[in-house]
Protein backbone atom coordinates (compact mmCIF):
# COMPACT_ATOMS: atom_id res chain seq x y z
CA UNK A 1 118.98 273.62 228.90
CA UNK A 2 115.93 271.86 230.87
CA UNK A 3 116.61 270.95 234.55
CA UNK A 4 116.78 267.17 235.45
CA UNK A 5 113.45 266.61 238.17
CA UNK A 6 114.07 264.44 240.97
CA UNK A 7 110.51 263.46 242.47
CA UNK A 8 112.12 262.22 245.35
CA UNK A 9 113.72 265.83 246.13
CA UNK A 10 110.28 267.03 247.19
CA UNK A 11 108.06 263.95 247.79
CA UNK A 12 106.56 263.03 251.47
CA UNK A 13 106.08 259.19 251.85
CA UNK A 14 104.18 257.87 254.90
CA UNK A 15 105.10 254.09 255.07
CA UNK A 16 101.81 251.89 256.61
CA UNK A 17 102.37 248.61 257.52
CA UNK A 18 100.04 246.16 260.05
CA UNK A 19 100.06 242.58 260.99
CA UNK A 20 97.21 240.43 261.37
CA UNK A 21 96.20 236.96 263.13
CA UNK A 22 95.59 235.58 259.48
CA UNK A 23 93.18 235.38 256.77
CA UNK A 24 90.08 233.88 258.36
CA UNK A 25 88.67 236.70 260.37
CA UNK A 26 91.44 238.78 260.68
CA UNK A 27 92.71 241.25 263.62
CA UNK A 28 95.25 243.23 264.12
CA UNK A 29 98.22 242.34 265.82
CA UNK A 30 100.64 245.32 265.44
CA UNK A 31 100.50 248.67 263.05
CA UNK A 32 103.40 250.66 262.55
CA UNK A 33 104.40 254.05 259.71
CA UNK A 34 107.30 255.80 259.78
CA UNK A 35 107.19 259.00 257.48
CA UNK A 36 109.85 259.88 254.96
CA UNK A 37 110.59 263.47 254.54
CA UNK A 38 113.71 263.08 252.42
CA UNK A 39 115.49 260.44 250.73
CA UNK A 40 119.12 262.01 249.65
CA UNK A 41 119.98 261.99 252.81
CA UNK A 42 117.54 259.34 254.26
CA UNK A 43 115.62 261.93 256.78
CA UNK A 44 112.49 260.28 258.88
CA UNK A 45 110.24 263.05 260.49
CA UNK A 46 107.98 260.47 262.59
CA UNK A 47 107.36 256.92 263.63
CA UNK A 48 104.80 254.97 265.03
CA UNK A 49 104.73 251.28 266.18
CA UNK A 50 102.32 249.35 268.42
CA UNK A 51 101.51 245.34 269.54
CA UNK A 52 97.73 244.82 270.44
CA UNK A 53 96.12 241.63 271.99
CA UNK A 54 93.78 240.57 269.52
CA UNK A 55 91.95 237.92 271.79
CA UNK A 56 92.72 235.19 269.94
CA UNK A 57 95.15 232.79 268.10
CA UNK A 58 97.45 233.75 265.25
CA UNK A 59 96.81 231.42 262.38
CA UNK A 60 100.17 229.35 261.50
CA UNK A 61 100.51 231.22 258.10
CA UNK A 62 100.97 234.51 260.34
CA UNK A 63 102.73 233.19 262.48
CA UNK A 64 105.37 232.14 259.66
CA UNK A 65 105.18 235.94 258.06
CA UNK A 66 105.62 238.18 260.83
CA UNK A 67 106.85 235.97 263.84
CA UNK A 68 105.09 237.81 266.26
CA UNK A 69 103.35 235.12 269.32
C-alpha cells in the first residue's frame, strides 16, 4: 500500500509582506515575514516587522489598505 504525502509535513514557508505610500512612486512604509516551519501544529521559527519614514505622504488608496499614517 502507497503512503499518503503531506507537502506541508516537510515544507518551509517564509511569508513576505510590505506596505507602500501608493502606486505613484512608491516607498516603503513597513516590511514584515514571519517563517513557517510547520503547519500541523502551527510552529513559527522567526519574525520580522518594521515601520520606516518614507519622507513623504501616503496616497489615500494606501491609506485605505493598510491604515498605517
Amino acid at each position: 500500500m502507497r503512503q499518503k504525502f503531506n507537502i506541508f509535513e516537510r515544507m518551509q514557508i517564509l511569508f513576505f509582506d510590505t506596505e507602500t505610500t501608493g502606486k505613484s512612486d512608491p516607498v516603503f512604509v513597513e516590511a514584515a515575514w514571519v517563517k513557517i516551519e510547520s503547519f500541523s501544529p502551527l510552529v513559527t521559527s522567526s519574525s520580522f516587522n518594521q515601520r520606516y519614514n518614507p519622507g513623504k505622504k501616503n496616497e489615500y488608496g494606501a491609506l485605505a489598505i493598510h491604515n498605517i499614517l
